[in-house]
PDB file of N, CA and C in Angstrom:
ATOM      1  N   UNK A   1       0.852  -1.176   0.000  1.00  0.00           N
ATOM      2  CA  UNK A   1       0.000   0.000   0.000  1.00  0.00           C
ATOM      3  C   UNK A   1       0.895   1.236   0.000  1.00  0.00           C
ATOM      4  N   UNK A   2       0.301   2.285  -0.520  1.00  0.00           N
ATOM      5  CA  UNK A   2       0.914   3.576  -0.690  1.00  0.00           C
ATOM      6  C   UNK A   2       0.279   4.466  -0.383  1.00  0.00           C
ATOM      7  N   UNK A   3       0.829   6.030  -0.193  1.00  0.00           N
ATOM      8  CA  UNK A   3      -0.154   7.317   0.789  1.00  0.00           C
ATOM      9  C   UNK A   3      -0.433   7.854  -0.592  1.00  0.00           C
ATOM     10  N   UNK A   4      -1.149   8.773  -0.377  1.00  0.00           N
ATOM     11  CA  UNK A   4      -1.931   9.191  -1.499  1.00  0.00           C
ATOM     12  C   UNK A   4      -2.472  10.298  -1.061  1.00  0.00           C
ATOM     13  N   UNK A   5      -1.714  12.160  -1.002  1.00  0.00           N
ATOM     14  CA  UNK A   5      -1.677  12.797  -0.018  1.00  0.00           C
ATOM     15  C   UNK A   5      -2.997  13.554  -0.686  1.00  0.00           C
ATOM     16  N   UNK A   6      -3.946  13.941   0.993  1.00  0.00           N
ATOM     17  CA  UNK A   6      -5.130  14.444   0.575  1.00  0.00           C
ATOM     18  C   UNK A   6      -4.291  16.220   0.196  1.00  0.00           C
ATOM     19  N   UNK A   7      -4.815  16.930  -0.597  1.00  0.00           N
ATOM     20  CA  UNK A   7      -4.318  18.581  -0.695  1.00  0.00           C
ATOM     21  C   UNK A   7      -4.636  19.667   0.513  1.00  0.00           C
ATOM     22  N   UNK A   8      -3.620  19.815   0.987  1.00  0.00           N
ATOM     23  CA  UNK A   8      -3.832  21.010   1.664  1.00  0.00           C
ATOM     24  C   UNK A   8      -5.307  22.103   1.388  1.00  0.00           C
ATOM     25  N   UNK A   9      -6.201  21.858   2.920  1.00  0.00           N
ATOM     26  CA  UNK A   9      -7.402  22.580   2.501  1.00  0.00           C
ATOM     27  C   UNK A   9      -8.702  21.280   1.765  1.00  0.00           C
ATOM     28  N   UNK A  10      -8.245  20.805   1.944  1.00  0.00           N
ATOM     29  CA  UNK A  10      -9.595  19.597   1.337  1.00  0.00           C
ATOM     30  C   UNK A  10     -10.112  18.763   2.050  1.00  0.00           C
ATOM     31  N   UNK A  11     -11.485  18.847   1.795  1.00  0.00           N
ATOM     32  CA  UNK A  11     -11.892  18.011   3.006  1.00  0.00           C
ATOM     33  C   UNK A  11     -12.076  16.494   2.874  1.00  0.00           C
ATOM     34  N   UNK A  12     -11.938  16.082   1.276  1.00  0.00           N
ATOM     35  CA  UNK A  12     -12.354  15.051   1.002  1.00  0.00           C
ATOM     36  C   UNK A  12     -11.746  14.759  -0.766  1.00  0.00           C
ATOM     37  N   UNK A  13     -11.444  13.415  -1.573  1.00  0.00           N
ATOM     38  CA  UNK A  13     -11.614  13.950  -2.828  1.00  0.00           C
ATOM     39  C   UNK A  13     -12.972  12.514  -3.784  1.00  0.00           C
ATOM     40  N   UNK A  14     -13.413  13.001  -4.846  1.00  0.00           N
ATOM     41  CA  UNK A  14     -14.162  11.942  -5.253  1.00  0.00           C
ATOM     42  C   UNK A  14     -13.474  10.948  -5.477  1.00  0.00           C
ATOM     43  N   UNK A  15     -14.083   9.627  -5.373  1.00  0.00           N
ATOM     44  CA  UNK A  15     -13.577   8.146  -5.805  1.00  0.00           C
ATOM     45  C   UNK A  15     -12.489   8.888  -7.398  1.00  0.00           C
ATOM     46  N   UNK A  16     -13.259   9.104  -8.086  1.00  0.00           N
ATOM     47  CA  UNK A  16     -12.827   9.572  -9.816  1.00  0.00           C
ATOM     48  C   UNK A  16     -11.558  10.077  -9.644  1.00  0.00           C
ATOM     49  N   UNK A  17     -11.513  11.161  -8.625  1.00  0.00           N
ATOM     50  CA  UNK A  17     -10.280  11.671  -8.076  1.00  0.00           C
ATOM     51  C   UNK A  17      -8.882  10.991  -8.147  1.00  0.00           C
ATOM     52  N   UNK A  18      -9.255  10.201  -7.260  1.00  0.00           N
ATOM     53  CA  UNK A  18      -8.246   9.234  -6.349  1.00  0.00           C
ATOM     54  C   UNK A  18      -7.894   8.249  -7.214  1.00  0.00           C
ATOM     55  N   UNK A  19      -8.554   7.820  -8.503  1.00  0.00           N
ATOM     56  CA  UNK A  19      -8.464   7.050  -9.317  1.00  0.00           C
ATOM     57  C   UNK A  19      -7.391   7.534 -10.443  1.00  0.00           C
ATOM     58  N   UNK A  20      -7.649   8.915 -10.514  1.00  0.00           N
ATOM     59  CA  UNK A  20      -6.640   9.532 -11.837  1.00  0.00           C
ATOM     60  C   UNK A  20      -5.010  10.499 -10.844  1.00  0.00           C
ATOM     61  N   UNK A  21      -5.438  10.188  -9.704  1.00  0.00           N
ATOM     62  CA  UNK A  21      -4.266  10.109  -8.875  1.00  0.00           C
ATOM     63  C   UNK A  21      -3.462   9.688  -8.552  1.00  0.00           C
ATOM     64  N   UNK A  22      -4.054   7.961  -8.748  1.00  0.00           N
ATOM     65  CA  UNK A  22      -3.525   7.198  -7.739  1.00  0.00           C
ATOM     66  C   UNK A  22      -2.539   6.371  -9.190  1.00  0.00           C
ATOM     67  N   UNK A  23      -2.943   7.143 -10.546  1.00  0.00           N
ATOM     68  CA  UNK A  23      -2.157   7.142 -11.280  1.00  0.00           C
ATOM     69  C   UNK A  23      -2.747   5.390 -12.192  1.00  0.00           C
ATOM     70  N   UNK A  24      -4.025   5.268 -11.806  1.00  0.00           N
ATOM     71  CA  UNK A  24      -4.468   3.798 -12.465  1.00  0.00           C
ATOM     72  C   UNK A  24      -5.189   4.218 -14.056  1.00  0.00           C
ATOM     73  N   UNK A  25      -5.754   5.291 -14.246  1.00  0.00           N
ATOM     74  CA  UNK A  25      -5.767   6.158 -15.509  1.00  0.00           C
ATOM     75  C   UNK A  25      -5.615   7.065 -15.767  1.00  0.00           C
ATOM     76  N   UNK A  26      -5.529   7.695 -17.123  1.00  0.00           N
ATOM     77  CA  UNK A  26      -4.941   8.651 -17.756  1.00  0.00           C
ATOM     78  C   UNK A  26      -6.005   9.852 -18.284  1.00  0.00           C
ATOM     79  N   UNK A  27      -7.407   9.226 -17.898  1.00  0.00           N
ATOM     80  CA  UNK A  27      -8.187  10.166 -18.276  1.00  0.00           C
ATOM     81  C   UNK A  27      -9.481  10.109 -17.171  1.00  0.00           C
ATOM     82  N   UNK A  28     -10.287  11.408 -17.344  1.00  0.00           N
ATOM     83  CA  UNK A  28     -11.745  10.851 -16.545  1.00  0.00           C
ATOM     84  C   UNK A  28     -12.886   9.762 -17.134  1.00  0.00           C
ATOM     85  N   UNK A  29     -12.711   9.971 -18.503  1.00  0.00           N
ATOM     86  CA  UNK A  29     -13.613   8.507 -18.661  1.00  0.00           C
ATOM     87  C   UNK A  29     -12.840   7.002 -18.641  1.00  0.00           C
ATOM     88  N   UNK A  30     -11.608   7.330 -18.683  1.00  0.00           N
ATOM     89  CA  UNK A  30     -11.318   5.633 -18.496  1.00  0.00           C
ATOM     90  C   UNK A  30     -11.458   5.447 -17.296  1.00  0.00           C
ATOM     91  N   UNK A  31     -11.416   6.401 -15.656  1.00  0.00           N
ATOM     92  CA  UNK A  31     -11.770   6.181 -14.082  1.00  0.00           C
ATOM     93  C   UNK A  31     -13.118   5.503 -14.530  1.00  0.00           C
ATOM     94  N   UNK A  32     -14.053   6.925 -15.230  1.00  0.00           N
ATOM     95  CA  UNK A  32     -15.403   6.243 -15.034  1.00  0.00           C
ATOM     96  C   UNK A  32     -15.723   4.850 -15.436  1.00  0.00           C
ATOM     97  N   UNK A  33     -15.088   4.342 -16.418  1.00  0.00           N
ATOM     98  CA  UNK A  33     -15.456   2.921 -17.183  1.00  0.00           C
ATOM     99  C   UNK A  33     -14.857   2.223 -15.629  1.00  0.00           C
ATOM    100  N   UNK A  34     -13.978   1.806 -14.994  1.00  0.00           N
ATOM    101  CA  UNK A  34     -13.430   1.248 -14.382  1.00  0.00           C
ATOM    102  C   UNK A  34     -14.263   1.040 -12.887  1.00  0.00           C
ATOM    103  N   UNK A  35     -14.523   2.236 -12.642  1.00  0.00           N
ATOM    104  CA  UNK A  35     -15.375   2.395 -11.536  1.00  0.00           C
ATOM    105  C   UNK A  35     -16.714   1.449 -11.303  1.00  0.00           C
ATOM    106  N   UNK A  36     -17.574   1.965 -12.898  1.00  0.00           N
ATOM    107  CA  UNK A  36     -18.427   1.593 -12.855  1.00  0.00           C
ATOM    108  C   UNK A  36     -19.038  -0.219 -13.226  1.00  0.00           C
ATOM    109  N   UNK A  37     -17.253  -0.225 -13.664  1.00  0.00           N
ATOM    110  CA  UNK A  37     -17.633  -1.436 -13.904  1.00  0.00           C
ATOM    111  C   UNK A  37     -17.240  -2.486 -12.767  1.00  0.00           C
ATOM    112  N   UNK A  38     -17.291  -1.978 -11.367  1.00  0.00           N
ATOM    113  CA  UNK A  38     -16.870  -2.496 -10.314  1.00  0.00           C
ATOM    114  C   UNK A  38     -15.362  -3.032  -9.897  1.00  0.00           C
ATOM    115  N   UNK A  39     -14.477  -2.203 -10.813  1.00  0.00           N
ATOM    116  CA  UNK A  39     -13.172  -3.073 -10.624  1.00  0.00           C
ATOM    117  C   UNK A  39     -12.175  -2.082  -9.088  1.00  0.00           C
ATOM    118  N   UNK A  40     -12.803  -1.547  -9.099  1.00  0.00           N
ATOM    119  CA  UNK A  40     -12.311  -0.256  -7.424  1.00  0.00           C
ATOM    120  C   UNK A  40     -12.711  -0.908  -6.384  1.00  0.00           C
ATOM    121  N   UNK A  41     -11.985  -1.476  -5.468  1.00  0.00           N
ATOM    122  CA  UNK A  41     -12.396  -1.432  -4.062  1.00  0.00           C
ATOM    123  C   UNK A  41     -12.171  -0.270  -3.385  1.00  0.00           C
ATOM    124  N   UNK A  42     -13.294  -0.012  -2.332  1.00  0.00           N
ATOM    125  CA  UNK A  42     -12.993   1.236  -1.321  1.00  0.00           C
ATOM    126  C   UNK A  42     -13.032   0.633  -0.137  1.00  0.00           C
ATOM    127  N   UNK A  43     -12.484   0.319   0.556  1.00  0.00           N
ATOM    128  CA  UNK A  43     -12.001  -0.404   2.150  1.00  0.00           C
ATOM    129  C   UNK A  43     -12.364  -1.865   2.106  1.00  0.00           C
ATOM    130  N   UNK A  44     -12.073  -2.268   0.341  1.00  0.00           N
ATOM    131  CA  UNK A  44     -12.245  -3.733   0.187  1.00  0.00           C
ATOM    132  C   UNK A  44     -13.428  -3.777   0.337  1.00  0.00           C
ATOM    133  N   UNK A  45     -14.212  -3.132  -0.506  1.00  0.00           N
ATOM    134  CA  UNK A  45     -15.561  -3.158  -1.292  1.00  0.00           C
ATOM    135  C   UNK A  45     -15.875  -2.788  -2.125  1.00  0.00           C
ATOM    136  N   UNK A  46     -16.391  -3.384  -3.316  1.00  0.00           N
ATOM    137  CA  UNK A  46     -16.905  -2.733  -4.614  1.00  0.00           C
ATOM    138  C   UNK A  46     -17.340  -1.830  -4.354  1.00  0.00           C
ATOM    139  N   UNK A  47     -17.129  -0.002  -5.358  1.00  0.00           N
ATOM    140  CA  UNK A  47     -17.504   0.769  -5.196  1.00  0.00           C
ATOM    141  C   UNK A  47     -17.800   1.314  -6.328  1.00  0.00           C
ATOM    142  N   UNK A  48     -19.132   1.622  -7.080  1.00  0.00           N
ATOM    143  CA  UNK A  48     -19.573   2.040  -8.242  1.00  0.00           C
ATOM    144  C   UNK A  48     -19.606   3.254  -8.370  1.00  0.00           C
ATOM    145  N   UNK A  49     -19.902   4.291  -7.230  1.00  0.00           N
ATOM    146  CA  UNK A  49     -20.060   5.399  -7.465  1.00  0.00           C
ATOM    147  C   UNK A  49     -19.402   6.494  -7.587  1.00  0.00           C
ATOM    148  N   UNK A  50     -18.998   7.307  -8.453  1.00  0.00           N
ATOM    149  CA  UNK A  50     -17.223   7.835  -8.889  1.00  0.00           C
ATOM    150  C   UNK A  50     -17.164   8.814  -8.434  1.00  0.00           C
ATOM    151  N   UNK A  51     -18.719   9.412  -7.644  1.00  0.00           N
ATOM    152  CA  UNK A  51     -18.326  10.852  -7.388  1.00  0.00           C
ATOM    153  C   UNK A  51     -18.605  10.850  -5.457  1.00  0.00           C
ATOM    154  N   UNK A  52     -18.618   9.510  -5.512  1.00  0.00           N
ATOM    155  CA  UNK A  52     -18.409   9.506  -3.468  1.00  0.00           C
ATOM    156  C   UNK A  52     -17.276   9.924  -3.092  1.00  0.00           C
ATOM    157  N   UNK A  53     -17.305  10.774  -2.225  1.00  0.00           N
ATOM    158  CA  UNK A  53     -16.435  11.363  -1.147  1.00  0.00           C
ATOM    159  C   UNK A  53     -15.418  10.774  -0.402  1.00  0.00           C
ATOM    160  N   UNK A  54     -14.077  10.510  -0.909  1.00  0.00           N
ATOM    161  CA  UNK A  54     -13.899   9.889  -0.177  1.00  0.00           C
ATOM    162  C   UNK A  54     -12.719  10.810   1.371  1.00  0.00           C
ATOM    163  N   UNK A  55     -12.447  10.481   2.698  1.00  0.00           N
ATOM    164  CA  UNK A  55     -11.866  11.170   3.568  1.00  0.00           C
ATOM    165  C   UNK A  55     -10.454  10.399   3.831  1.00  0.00           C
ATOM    166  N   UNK A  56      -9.283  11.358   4.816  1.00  0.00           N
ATOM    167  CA  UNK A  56      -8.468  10.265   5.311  1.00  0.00           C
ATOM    168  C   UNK A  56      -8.865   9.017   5.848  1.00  0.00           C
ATOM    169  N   UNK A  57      -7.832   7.949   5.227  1.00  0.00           N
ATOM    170  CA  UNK A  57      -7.457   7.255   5.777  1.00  0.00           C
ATOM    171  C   UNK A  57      -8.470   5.490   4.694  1.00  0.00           C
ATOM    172  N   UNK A  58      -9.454   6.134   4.247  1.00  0.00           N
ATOM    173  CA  UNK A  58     -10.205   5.173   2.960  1.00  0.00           C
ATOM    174  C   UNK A  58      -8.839   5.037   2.111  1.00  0.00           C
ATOM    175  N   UNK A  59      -8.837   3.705   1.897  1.00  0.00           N
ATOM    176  CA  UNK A  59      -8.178   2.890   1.086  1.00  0.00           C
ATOM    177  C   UNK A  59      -8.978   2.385  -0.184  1.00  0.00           C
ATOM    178  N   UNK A  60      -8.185   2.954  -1.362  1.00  0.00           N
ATOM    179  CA  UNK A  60      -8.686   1.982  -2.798  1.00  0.00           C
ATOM    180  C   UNK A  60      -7.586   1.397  -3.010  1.00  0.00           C
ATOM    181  N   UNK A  61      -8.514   0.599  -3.550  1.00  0.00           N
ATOM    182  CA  UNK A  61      -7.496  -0.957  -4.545  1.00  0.00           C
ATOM    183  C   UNK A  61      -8.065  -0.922  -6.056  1.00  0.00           C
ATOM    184  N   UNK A  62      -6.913  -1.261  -6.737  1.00  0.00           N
ATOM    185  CA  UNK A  62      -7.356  -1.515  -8.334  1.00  0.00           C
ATOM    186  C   UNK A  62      -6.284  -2.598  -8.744  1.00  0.00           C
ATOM    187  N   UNK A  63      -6.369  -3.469  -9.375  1.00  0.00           N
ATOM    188  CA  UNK A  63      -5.372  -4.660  -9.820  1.00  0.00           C
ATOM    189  C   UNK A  63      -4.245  -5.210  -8.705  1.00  0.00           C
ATOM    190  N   UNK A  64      -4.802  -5.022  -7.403  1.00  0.00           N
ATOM    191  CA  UNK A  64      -3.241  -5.644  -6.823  1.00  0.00           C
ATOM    192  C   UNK A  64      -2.465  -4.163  -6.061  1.00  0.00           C
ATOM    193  N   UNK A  65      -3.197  -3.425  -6.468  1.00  0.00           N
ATOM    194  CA  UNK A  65      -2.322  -1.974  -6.135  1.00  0.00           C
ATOM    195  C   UNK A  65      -3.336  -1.211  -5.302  1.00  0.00           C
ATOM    196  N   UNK A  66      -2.763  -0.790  -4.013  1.00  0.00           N
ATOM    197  CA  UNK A  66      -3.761   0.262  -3.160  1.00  0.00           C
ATOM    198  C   UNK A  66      -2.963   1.454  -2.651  1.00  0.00           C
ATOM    199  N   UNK A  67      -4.135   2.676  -2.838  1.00  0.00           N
ATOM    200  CA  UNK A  67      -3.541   3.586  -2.050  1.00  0.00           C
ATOM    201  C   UNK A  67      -4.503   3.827  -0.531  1.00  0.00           C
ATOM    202  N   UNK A  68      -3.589   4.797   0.131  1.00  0.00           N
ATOM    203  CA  UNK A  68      -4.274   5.254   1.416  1.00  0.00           C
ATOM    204  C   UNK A  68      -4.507   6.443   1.506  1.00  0.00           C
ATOM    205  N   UNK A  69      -5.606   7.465   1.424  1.00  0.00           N
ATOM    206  CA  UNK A  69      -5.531   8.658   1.745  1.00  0.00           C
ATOM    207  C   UNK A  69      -5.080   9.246   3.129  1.00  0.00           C
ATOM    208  N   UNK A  70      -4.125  10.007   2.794  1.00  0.00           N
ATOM    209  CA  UNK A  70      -3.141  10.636   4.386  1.00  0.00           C
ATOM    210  C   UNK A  70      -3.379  12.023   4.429  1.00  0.00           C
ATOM    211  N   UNK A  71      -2.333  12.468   4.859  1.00  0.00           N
ATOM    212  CA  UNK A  71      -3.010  14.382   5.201  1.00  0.00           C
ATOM    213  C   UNK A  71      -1.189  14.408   4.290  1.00  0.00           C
ATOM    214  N   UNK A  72      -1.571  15.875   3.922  1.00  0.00           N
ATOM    215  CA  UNK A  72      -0.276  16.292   2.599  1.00  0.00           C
ATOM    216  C   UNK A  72       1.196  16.547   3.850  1.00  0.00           C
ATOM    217  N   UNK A  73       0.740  16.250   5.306  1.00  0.00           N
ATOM    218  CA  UNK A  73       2.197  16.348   5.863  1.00  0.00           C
ATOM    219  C   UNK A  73       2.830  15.123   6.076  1.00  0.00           C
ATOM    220  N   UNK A  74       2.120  13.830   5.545  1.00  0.00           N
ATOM    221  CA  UNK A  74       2.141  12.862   6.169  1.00  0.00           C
ATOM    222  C   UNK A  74       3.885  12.386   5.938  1.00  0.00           C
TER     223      UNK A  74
END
């Protein structure tokens, strides 16, 4: 697993976010295809919905690979 720093000032970012962050695509519709097609876990649960909120410390997974949302001093 890897940190995945939330931005200074944010309270939260969308699933879609964290997806084109976390560096698993290159665009917003390839997150959305991915999302929706259930391949995202969010604390090791399918998560369809791309524009949920996510806060510190929620973990996604995509192929074998997870990040952790931390705070940007982490």
């Amino acid at each position: 697993m890897r940190p995945l720093a939330l931005p200074r000032g944010e309270e939260g970012l969308t699933l879609q976010s964290v997806v084109q962050l976390a560096g698993w695509t290159g665009s917003g519709g390839a997150a959305k295809h991915i999302i929706q097609a259930g391949e995202i876990l969010l604390n090791g649960v399918s998560e369809t919905r791309r524009s949920h909120l996510l806060h510190l410390g929620d973990r996604v997974a995509y192929q074998g690979d997870e990040v952790e949302l931390v705070t940007d001093d982490h």
